[in-house]
N, C-alpha and C. Protein backbone atom coordinates (compact mmCIF):
# COMPACT_ATOMS: atom_id res chain seq x y z
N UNK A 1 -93.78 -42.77 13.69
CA UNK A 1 -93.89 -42.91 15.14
C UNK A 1 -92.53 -42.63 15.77
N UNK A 2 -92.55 -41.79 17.09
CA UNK A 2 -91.21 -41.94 17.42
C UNK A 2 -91.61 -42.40 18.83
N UNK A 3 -90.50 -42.16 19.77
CA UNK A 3 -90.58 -42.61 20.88
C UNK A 3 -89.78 -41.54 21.93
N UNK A 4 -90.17 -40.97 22.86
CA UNK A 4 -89.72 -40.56 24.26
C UNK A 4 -89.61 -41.44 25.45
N UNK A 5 -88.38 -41.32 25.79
CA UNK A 5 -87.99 -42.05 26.96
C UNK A 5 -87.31 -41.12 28.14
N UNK A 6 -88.37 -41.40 29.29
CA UNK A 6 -88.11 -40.75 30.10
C UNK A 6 -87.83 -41.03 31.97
N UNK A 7 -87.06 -40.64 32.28
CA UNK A 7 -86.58 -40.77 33.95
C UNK A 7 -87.98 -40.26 34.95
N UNK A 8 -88.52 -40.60 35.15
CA UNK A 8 -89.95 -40.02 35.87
C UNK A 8 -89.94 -40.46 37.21
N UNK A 9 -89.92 -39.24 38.06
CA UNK A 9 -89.46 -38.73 39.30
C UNK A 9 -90.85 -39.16 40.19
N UNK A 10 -90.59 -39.88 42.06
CA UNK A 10 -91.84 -39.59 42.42
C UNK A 10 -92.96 -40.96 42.41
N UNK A 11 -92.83 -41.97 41.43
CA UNK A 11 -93.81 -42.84 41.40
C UNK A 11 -93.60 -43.57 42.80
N UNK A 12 -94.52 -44.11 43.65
CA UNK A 12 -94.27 -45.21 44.42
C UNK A 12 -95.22 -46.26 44.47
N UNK A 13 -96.43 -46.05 43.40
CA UNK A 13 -96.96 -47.11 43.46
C UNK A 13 -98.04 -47.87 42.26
N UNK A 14 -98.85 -48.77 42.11
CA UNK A 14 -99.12 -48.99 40.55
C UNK A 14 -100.24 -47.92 40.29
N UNK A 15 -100.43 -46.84 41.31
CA UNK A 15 -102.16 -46.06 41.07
C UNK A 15 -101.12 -44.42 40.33
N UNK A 16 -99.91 -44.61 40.97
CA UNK A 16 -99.20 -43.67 39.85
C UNK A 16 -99.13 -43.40 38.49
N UNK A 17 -98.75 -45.12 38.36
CA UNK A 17 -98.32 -45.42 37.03
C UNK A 17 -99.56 -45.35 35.89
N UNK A 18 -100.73 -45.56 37.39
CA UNK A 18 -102.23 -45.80 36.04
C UNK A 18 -102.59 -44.04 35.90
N UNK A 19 -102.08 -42.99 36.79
CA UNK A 19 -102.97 -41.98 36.54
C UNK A 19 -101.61 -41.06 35.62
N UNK A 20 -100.82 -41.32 35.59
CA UNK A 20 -99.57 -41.12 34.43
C UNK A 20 -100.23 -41.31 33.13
N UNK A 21 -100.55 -42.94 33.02
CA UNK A 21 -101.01 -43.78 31.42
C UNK A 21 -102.80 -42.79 31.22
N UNK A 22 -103.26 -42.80 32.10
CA UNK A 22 -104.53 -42.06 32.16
C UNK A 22 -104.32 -40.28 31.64
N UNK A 23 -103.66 -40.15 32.12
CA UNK A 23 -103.34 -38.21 31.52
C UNK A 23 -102.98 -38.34 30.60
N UNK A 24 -101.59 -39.50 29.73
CA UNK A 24 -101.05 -39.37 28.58
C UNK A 24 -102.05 -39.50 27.91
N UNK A 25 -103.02 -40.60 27.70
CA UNK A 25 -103.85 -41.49 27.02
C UNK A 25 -104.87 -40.65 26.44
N UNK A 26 -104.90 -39.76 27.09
CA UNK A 26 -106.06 -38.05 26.50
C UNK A 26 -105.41 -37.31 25.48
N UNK A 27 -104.01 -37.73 25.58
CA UNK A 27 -103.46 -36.75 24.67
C UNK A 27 -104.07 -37.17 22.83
N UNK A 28 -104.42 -36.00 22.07
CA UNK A 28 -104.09 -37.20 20.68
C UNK A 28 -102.72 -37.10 20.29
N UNK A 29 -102.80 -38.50 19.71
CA UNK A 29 -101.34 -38.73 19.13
C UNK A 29 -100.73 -39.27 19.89
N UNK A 30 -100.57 -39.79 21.16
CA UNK A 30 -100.19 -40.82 22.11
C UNK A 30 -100.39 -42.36 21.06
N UNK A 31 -99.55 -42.93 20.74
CA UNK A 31 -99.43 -44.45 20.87
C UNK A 31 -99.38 -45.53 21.56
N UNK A 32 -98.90 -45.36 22.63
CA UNK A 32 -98.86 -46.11 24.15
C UNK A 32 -97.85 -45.58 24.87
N UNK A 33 -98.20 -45.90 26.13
CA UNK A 33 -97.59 -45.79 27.10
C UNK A 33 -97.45 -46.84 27.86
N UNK A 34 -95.47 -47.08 28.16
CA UNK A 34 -94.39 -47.94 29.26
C UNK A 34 -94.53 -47.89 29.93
N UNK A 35 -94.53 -48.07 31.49
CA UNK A 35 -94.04 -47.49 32.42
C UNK A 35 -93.63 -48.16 33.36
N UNK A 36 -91.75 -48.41 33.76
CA UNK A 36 -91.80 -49.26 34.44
C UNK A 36 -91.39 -48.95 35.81
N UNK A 37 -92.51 -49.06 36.94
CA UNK A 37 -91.97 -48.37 38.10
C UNK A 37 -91.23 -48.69 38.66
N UNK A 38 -90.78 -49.71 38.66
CA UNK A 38 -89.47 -50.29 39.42
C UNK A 38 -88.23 -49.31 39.07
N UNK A 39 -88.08 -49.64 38.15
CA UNK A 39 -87.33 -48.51 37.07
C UNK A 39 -87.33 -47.10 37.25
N UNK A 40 -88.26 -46.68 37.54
CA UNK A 40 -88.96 -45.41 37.35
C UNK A 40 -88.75 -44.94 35.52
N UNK A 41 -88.82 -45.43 34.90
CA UNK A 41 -88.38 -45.22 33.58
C UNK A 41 -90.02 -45.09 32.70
N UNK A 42 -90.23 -44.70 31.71
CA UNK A 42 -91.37 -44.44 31.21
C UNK A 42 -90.81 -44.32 30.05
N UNK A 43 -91.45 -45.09 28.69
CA UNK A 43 -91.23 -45.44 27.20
C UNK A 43 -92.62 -44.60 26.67
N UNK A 44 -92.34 -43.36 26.16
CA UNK A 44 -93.87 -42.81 25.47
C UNK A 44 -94.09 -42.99 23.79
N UNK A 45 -95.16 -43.35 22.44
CA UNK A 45 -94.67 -43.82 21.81
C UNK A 45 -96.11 -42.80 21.20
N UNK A 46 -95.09 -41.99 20.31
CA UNK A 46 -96.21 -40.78 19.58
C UNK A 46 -96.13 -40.64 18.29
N UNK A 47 -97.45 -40.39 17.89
CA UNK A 47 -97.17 -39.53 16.18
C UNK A 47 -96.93 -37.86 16.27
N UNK A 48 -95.68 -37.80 15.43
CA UNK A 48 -94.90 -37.13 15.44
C UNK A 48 -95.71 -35.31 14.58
N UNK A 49 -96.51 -36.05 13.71
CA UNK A 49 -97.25 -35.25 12.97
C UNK A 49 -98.62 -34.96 13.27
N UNK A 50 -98.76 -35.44 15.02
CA UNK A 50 -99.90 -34.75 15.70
C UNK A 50 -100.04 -34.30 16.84
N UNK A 51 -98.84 -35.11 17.90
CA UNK A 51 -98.32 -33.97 18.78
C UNK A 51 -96.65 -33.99 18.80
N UNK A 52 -96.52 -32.54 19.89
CA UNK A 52 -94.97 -32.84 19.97
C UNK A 52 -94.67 -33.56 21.25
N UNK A 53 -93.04 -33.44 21.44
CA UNK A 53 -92.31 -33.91 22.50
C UNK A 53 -92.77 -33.00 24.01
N UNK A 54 -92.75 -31.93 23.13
CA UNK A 54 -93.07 -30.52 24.37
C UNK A 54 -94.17 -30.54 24.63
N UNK A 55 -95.53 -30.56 23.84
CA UNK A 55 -96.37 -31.01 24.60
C UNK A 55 -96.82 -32.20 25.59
N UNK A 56 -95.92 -33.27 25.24
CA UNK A 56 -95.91 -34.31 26.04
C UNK A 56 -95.39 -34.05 27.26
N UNK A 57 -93.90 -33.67 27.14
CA UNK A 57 -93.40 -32.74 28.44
C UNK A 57 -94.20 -32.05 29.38
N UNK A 58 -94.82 -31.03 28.77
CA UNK A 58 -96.05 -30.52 29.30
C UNK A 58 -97.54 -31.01 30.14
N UNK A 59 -97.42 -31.84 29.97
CA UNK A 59 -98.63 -32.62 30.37
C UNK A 59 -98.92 -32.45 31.70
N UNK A 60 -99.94 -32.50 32.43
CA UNK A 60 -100.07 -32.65 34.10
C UNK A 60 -99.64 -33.73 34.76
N UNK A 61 -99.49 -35.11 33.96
CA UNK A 61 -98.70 -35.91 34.40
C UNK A 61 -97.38 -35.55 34.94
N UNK A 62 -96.63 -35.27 34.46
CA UNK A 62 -95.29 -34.59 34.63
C UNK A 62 -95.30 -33.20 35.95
N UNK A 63 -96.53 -32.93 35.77
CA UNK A 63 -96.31 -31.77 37.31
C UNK A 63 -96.36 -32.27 38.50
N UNK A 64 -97.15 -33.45 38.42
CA UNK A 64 -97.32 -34.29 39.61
C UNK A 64 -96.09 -35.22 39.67
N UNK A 65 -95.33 -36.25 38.39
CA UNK A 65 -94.61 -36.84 38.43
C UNK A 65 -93.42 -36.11 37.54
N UNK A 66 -92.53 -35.10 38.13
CA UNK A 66 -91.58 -34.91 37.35
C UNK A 66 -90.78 -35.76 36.38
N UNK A 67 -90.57 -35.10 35.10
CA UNK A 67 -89.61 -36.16 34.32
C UNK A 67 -89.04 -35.65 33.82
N UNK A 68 -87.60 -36.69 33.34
CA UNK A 68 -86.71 -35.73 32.16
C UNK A 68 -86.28 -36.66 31.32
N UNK A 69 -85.70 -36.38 29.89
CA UNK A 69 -85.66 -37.22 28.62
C UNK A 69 -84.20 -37.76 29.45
N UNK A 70 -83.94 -39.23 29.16
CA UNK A 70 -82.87 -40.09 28.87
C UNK A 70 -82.68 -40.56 27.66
């Protein structure tokens, strides 16, 4: 398992944070998903040997809520 941690641009409220956890949550190979909006910070927690980082990057979450690795 590894983990992505990311700066995620844009949230202002908890229907963000659920349609963020909702797009990741389709992915396979997602483990859970952080997300703390206060923060704007987002903890993603994947198997490594079923998806990547870049596809996570990729996601439509991220077009709507820009992000970048910290």
């Amino acid at each position: 398992m590894k983990e992505l941690k990311l700066k995620i641009r844009g949230m202002s409220c908890n229907m963000c944070v659920k349609t963020i956890k909702n797009l990741l949550s389709e992915l396979d190979g997602i483990i859970d998903v952080d997300i703390d909006l206060e923060e704007g910070v987002g903890i993603i927690k994947y198997d490594e040997n079923i998806i990547t980082e870049n596809d996570i990057l990729n996601n439509e979450a991220f077009e709507l809520y820009p992000a970048e690795k910290i």
